[in-house]
N, C-alpha and C. Protein backbone atom coordinates (compact mmCIF):
# COMPACT_ATOMS: atom_id res chain seq x y z
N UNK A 1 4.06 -4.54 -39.83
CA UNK A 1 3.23 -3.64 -39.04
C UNK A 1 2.03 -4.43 -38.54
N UNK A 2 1.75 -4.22 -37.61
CA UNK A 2 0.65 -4.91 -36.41
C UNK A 2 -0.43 -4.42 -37.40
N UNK A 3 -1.94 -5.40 -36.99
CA UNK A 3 -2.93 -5.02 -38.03
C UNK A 3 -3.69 -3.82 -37.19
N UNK A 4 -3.48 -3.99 -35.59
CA UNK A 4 -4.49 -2.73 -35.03
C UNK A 4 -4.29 -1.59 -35.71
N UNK A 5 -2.17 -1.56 -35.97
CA UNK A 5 -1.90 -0.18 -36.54
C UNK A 5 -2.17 0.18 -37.89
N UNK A 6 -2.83 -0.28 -38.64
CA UNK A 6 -3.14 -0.49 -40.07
C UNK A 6 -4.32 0.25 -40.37
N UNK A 7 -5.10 -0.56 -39.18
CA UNK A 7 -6.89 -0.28 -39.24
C UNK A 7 -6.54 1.48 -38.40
N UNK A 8 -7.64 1.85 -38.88
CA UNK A 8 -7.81 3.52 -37.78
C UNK A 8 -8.88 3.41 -36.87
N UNK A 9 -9.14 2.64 -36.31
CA UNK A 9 -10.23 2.76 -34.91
C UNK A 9 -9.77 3.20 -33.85
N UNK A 10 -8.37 3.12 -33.40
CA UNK A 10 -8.51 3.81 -32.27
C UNK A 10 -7.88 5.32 -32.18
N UNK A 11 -8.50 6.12 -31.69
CA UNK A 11 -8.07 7.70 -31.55
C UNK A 11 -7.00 7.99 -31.04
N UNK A 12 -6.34 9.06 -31.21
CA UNK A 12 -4.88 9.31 -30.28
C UNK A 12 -4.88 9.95 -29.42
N UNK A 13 -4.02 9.36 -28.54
CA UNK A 13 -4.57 10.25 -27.04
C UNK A 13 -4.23 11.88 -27.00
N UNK A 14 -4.93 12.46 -26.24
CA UNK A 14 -5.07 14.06 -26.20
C UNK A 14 -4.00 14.54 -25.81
N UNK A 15 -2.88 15.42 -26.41
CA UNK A 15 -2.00 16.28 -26.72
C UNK A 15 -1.89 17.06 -24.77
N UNK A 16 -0.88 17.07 -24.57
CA UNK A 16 -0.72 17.58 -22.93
C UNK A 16 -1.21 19.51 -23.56
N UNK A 17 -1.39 20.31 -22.70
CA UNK A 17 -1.44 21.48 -22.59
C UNK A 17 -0.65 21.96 -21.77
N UNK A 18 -0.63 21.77 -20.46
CA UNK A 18 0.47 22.58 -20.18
C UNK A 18 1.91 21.99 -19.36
N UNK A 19 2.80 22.65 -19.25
CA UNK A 19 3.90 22.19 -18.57
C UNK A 19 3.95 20.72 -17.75
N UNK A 20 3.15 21.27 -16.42
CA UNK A 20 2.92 20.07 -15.56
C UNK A 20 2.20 18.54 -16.33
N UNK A 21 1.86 19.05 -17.34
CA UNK A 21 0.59 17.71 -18.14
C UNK A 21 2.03 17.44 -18.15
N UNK A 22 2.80 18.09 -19.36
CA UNK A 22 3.70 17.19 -20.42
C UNK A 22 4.50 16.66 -19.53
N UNK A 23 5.49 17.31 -18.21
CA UNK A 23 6.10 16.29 -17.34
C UNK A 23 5.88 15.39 -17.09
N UNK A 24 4.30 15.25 -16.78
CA UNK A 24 3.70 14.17 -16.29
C UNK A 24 3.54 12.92 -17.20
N UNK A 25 3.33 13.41 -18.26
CA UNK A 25 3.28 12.44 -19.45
C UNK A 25 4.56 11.70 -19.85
N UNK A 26 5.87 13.09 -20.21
CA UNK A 26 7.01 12.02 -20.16
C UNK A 26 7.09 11.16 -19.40
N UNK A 27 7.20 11.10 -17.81
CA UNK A 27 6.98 10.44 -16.45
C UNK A 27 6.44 9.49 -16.81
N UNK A 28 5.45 9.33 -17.69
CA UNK A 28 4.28 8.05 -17.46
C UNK A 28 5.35 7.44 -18.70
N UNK A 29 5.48 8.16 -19.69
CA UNK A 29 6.43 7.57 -20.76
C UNK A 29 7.60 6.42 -20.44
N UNK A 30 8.52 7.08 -19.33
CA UNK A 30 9.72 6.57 -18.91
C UNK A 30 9.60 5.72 -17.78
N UNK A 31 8.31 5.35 -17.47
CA UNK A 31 8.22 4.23 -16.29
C UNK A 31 8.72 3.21 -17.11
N UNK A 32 9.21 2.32 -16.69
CA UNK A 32 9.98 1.01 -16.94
C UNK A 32 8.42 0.27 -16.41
N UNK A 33 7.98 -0.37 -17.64
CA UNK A 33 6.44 -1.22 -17.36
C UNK A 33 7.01 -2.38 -17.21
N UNK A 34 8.23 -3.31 -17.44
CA UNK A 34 8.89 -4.12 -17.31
C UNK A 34 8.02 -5.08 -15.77
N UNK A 35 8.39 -3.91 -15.09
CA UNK A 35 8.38 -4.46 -13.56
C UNK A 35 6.82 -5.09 -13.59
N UNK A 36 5.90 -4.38 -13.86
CA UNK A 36 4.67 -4.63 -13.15
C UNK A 36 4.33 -6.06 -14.18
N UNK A 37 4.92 -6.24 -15.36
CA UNK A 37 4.57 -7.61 -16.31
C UNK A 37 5.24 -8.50 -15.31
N UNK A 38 6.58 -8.40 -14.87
CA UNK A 38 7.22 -9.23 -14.23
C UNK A 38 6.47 -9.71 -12.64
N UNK A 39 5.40 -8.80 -12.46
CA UNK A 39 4.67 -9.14 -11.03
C UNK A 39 3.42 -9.47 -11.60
N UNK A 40 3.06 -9.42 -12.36
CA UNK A 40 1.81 -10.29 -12.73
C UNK A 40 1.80 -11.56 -14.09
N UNK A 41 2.75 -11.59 -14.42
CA UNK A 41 2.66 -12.61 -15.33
C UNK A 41 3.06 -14.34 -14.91
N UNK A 42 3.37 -14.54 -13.58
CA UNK A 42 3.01 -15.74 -13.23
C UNK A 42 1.50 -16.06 -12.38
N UNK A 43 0.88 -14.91 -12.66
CA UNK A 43 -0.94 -15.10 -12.02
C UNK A 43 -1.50 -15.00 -13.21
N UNK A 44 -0.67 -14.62 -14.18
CA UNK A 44 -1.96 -14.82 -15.87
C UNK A 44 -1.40 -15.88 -16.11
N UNK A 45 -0.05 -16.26 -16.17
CA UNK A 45 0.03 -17.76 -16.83
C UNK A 45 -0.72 -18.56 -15.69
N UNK A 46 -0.80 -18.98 -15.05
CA UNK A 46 -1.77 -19.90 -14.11
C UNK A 46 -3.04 -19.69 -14.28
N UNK A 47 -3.51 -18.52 -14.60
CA UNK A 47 -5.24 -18.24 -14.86
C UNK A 47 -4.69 -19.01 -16.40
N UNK A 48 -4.25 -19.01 -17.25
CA UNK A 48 -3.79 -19.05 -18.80
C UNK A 48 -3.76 -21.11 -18.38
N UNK A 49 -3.54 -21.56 -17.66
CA UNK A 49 -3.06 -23.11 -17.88
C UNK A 49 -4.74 -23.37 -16.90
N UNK A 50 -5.00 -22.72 -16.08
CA UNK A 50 -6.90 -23.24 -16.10
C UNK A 50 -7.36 -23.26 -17.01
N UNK A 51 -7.70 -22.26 -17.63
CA UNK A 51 -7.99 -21.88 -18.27
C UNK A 51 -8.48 -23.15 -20.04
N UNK A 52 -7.03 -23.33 -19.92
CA UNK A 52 -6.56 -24.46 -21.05
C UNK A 52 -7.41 -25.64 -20.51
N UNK A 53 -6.94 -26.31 -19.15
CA UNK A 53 -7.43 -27.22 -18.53
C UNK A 53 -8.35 -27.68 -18.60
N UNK A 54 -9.52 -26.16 -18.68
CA UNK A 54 -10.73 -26.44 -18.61
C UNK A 54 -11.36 -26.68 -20.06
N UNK A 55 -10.35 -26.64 -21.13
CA UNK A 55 -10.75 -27.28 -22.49
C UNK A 55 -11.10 -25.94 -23.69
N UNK A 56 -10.84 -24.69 -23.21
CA UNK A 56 -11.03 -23.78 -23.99
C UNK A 56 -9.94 -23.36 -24.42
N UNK A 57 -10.07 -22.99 -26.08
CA UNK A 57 -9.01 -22.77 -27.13
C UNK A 57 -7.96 -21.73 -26.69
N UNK A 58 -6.69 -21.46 -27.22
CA UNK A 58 -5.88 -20.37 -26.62
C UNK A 58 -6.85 -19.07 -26.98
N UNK A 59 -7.44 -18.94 -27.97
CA UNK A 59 -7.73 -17.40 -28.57
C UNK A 59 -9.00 -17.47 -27.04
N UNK A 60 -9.86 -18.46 -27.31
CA UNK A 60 -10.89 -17.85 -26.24
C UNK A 60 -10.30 -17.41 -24.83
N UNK A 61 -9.50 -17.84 -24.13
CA UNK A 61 -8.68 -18.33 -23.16
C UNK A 61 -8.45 -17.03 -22.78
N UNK A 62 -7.25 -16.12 -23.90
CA UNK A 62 -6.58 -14.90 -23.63
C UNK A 62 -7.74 -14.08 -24.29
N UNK A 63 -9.06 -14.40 -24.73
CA UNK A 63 -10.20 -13.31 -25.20
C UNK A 63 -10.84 -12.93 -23.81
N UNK A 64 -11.02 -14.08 -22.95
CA UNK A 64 -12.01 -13.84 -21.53
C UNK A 64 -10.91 -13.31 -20.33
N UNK A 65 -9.28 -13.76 -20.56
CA UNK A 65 -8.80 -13.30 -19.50
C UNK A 65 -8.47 -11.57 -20.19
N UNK A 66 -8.37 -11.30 -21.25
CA UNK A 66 -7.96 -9.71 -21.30
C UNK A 66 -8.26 -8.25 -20.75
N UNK A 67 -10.12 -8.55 -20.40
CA UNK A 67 -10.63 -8.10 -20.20
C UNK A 67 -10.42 -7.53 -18.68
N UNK A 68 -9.92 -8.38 -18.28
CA UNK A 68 -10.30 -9.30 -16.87
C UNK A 68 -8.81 -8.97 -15.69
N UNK A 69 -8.12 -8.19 -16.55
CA UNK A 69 -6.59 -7.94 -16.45
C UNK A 69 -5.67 -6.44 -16.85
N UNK A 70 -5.31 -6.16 -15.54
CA UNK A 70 -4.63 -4.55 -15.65
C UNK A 70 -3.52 -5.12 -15.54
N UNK A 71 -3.20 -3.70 -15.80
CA UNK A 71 -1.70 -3.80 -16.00
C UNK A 71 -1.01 -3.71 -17.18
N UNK A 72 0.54 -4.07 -17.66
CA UNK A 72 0.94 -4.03 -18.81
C UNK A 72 0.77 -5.14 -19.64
N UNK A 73 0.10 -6.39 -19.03
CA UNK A 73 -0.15 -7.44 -19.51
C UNK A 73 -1.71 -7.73 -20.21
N UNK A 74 -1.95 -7.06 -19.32
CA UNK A 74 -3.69 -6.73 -19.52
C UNK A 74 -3.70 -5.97 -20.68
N UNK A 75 -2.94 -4.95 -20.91
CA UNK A 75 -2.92 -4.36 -22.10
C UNK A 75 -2.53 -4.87 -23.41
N UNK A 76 -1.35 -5.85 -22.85
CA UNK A 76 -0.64 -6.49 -24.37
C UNK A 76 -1.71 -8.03 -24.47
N UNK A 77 -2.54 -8.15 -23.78
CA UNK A 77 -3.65 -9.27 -23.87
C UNK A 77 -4.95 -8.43 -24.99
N UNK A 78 -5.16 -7.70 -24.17
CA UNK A 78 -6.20 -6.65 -24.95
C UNK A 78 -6.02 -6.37 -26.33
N UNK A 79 -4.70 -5.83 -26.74
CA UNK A 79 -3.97 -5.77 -27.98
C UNK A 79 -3.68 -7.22 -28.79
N UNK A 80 -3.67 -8.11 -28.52
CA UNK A 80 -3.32 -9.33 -29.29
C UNK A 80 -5.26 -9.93 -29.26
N UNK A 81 -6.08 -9.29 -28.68
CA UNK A 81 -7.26 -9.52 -28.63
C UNK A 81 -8.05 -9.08 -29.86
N UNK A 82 -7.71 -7.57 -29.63
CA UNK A 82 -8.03 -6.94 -30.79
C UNK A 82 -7.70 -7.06 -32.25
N UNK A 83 -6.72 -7.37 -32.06
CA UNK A 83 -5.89 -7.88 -33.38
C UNK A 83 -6.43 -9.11 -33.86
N UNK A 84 -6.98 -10.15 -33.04
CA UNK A 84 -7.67 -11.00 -33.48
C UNK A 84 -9.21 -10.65 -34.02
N UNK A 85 -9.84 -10.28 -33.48
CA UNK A 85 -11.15 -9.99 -33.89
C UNK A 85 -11.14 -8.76 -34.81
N UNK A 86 -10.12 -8.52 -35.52
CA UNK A 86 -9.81 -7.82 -36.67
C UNK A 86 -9.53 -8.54 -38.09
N UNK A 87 -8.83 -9.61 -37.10
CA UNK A 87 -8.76 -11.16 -38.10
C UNK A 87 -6.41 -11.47 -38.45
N UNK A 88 -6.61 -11.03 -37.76
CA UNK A 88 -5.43 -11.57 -37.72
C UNK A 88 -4.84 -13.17 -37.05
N UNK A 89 -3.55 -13.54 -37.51
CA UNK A 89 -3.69 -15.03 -37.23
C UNK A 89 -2.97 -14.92 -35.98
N UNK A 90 -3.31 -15.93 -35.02
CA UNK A 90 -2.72 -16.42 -33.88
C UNK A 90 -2.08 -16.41 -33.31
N UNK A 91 -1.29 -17.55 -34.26
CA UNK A 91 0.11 -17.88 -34.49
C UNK A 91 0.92 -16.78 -34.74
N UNK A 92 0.77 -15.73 -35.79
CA UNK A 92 1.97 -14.38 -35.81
C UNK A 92 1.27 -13.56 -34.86
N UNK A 93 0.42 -13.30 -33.97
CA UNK A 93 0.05 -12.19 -32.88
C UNK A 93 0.83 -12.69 -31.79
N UNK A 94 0.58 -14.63 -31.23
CA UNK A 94 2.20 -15.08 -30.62
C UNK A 94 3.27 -14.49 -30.79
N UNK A 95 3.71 -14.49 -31.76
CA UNK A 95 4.92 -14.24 -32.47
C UNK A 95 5.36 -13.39 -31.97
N UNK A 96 4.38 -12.14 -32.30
CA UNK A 96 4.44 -10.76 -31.99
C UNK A 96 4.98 -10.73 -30.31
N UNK A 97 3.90 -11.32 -29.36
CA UNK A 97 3.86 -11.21 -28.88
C UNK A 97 5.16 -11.55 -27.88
N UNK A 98 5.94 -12.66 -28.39
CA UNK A 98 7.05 -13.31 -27.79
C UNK A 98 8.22 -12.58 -28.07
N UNK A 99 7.92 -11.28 -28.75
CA UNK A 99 9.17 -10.63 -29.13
C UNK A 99 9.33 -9.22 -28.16
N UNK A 100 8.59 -9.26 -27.48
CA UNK A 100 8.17 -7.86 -26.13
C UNK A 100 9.67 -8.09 -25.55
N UNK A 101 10.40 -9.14 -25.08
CA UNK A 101 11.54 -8.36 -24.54
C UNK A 101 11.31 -9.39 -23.20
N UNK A 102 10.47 -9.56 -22.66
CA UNK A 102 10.53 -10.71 -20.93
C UNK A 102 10.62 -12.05 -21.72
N UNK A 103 11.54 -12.71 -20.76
CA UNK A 103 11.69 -14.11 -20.92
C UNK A 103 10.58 -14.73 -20.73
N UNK A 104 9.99 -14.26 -19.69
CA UNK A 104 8.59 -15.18 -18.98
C UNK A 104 7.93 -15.12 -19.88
N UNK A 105 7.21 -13.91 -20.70
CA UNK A 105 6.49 -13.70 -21.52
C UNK A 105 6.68 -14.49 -22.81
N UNK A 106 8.07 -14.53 -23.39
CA UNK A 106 8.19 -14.88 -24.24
C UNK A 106 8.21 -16.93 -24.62
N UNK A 107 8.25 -17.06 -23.19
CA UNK A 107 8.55 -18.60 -22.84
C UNK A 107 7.09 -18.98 -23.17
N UNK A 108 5.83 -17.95 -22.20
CA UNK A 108 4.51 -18.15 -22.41
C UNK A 108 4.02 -18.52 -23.88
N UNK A 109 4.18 -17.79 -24.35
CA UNK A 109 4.06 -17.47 -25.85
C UNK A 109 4.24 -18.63 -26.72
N UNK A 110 5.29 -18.95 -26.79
CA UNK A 110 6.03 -20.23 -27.36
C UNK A 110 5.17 -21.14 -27.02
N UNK A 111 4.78 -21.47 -25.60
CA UNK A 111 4.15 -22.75 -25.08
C UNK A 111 2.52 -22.76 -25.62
N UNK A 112 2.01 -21.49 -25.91
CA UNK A 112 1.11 -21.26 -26.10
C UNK A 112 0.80 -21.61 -27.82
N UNK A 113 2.00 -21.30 -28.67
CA UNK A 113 2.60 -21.35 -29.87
C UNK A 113 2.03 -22.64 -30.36
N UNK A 114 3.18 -23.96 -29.60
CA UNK A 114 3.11 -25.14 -29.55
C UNK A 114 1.69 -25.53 -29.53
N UNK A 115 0.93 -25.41 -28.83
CA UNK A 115 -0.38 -25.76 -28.42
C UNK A 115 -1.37 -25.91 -29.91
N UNK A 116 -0.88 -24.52 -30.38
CA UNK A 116 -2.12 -24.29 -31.79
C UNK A 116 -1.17 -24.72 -33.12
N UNK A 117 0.25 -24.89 -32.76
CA UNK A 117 0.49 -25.58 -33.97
C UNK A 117 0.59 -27.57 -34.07
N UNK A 118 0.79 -27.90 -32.91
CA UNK A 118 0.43 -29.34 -32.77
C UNK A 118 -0.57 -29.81 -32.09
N UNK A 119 -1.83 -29.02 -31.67
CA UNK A 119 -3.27 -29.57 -31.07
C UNK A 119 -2.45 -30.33 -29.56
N UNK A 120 -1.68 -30.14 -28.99
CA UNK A 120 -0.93 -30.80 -27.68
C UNK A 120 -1.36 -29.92 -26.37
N UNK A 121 -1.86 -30.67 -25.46
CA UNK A 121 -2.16 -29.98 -24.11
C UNK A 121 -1.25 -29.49 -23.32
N UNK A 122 -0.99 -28.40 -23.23
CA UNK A 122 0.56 -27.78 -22.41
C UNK A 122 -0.20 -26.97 -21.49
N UNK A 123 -1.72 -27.33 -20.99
CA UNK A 123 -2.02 -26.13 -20.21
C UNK A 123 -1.40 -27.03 -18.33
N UNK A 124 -0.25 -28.10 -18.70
CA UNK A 124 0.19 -28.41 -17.37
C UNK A 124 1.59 -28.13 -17.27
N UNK A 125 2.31 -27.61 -18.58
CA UNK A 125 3.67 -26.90 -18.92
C UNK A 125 3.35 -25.17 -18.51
N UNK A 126 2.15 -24.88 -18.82
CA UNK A 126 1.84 -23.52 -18.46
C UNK A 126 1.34 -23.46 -16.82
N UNK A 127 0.97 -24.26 -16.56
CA UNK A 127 1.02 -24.22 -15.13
C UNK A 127 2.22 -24.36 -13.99
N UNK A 128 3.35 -25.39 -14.62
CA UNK A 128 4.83 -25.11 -14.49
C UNK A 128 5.62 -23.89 -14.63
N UNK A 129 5.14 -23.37 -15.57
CA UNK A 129 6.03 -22.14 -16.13
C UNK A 129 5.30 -20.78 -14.59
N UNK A 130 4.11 -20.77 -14.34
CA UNK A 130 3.77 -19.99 -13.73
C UNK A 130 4.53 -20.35 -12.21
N UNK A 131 4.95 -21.79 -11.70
CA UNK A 131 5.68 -22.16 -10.67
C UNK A 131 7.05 -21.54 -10.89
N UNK A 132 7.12 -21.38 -12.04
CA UNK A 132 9.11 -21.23 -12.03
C UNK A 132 8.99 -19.88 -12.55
N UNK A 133 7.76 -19.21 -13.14
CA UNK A 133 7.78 -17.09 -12.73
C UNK A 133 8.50 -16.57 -11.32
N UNK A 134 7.24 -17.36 -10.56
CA UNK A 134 6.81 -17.40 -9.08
C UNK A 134 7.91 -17.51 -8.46
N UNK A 135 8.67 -18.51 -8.50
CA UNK A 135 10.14 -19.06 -7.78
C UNK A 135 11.01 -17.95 -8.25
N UNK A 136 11.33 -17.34 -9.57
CA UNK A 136 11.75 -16.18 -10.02
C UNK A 136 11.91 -15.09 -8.92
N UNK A 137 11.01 -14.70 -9.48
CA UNK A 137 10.24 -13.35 -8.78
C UNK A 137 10.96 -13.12 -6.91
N UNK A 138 10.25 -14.57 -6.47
CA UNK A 138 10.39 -14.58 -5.26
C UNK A 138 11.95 -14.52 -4.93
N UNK A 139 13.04 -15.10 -5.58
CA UNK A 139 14.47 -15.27 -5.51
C UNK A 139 15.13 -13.67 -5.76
N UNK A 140 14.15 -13.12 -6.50
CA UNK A 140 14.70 -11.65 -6.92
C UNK A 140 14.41 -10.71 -5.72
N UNK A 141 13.23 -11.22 -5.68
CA UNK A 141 12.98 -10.27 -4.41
C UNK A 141 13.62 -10.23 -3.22
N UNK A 142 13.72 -11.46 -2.97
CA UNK A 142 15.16 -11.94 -1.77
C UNK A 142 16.22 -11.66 -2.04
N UNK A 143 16.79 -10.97 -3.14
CA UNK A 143 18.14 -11.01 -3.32
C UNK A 143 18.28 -9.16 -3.58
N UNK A 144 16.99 -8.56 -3.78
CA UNK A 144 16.86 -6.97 -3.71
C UNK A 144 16.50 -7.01 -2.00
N UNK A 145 15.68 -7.68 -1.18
CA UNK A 145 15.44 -7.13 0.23
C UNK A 145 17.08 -7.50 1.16
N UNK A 146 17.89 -8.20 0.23
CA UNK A 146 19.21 -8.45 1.25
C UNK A 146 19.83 -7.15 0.92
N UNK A 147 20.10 -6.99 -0.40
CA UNK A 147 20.82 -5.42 -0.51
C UNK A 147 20.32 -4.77 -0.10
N UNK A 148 19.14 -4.65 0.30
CA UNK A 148 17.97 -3.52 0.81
C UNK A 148 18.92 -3.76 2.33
N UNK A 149 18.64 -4.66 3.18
CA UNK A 149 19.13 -5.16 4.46
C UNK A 149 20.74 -4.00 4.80
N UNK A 150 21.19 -4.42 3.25
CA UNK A 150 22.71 -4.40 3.80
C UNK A 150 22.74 -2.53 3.64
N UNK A 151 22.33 -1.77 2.91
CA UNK A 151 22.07 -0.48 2.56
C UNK A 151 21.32 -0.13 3.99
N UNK A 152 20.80 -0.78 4.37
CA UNK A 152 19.98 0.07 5.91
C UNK A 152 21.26 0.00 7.13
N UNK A 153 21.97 -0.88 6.83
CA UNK A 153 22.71 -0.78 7.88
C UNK A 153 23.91 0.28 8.21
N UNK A 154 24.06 1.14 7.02
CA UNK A 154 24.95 2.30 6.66
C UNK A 154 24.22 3.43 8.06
N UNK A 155 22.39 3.56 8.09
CA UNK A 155 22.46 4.35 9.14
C UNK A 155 22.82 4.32 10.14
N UNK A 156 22.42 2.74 10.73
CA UNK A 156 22.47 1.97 11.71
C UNK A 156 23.45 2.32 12.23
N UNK A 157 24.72 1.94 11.75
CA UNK A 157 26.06 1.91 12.23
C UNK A 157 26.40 3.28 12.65
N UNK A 158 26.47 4.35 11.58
CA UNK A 158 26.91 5.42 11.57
C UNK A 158 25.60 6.88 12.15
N UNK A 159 24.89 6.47 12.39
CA UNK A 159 23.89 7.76 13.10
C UNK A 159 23.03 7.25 14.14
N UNK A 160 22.87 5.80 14.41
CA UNK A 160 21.82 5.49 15.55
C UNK A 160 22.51 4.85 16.93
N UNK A 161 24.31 4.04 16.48
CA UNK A 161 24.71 3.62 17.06
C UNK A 161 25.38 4.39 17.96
N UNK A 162 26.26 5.28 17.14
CA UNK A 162 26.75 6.74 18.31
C UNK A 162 26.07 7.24 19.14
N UNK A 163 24.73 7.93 18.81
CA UNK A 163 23.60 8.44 19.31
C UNK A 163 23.36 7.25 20.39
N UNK A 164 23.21 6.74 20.65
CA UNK A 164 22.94 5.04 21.45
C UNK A 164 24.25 5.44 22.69
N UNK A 165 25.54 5.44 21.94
CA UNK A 165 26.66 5.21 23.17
C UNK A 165 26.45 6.46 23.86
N UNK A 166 26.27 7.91 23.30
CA UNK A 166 26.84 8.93 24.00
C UNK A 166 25.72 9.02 24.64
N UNK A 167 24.19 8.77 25.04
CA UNK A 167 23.33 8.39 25.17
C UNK A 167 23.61 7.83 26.99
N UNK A 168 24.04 6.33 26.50
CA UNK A 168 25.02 5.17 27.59
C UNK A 168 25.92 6.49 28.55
N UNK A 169 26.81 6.94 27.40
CA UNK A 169 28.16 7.55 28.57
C UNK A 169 27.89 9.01 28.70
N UNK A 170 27.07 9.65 28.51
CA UNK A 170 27.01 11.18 29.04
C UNK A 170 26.57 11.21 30.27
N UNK A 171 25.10 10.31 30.67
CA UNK A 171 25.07 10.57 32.34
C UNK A 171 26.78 10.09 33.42
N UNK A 172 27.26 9.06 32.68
CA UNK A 172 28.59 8.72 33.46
C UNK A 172 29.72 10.23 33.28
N UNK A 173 29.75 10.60 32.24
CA UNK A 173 30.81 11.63 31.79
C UNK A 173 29.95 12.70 33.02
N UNK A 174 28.81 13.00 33.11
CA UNK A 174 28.40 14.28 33.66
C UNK A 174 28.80 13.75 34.95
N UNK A 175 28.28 12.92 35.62
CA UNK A 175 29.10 12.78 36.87
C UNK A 175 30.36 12.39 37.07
N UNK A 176 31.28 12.02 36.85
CA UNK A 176 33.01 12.22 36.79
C UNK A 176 33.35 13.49 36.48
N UNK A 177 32.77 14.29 36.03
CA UNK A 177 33.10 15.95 35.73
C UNK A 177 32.56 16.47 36.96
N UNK A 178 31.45 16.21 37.66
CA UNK A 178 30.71 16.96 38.64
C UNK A 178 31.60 16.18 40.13
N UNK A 179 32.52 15.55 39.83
CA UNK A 179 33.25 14.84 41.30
C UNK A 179 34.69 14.95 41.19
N UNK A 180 35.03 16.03 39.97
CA UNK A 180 36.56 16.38 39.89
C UNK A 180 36.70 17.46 40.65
C-alpha cells in the first residue's frame, strides 16, 4: 500500500447528490486518462532531461516540475511528490510509478531508476526517450487521421457525389423533356 494511502491527510471527495452529479461523475470515472498521459508525457520527459542537465537531483527535478503540470501526469507527479515528503523512498515510488500501465511512462521511470541507483547521467537518454514519445505519438496520429481520411470518404462517395451529378444532369434532363 502507497504511503499517501496509509497517512489520512487527504479528504474524500464529496459524495454526488443528485442524478445528473452521479452521471457526471461516473463519466469523469470512465474517461480513459490513458490518452492525455500519452499527449503530454514526451513534454515532461524533455522538461525531466533539462531539468537533469541542469544538475538537479531526480526528487528535486519531479518536486519543481509537479506543480507545474496538469493533467494525468501532473497528478501522478504530484502523488509520487507527496509520497516523498512523507518520506518514502525514491527508488520504490519509481517502482510504483513504472507499474501505471504506459510504456513511455514506464521506460521514464526505469531511466530515471538507473540514475539514483548508479549516480549515471541519463538526463541525454531522457531527452531521447522524449524524441521517440514524440515520433510515437506523431506516427499514431498519422495512422488514426488516415482511417479518419478513409471513413470520410463513405459520405463523399455516397451523398455528395450523386447530389453533384444530378446537380450536372437535371438542367440537361429538363431540357430534352421540354424538346420531346
Amino acid at each position: 500500500m502507497r504511503l499517501a494511502d496509509r497517512v489520512i491527510l487527504h479528504s474524500a471527495p464529496e459524495a454526488p447528490r443528485t442524478l445528473t452529479e452521479l452521471q457526471l461523475w461516473f463519466k469523469a470515472l470512465a474517461r480513459p486518462k490513458k490518452t492525455s498521459l500519452r499527449f503530454a508525457l514526451p513534454d515532461v520527459s524533455g522538461v525531466i532531461g533539462l531539468l537533469l542537465s541542469a544538475g538537479l537531483p531526480v526528487s528535486v527535478a519531479i518536486g519543481w516540475l509537479a506543480p507545474r503540470t496538469n493533467g494525468e501526469v501532473g497528478r501522478l507527479l504530484r502523488d509520487l511528490t507527496a509520497n516523498l515528503e512523507l518520506g518514502a523512498d525514491l527508488l520504490a515510488e519509481l517502482d510504483e510509478l513504472s507499474r501505471y500501465g504506459d510504456s513511455g511512462l514506464t521506460e521514464l521511470a526505469e531511466k530515471l531508476k538507473l540514475m539514483v541507483e548508479r549516480g549515471a547521467g541519463v538526463s541525454a537518454q531522457v531527452f531521447e526517450l522524449a524524441g521517440s514519445l514524440r515520433a510515437a505519438l506523431y506516427r499514431e496520429l498519422l495512422a488514426k487521421a488516415g482511417s479518419n481520411e478513409t471513413k470520410m470518404l463513405i459520405p463523399t462517395v455516397f451523398l455528395i457525389l450523386p447530389v453533384t451529378v444530378l446537380f450536372a444532369l437535371f438542367p440537361s434532363l429538363v431540357v430534352l423533356q421540354q424538346s420531346i
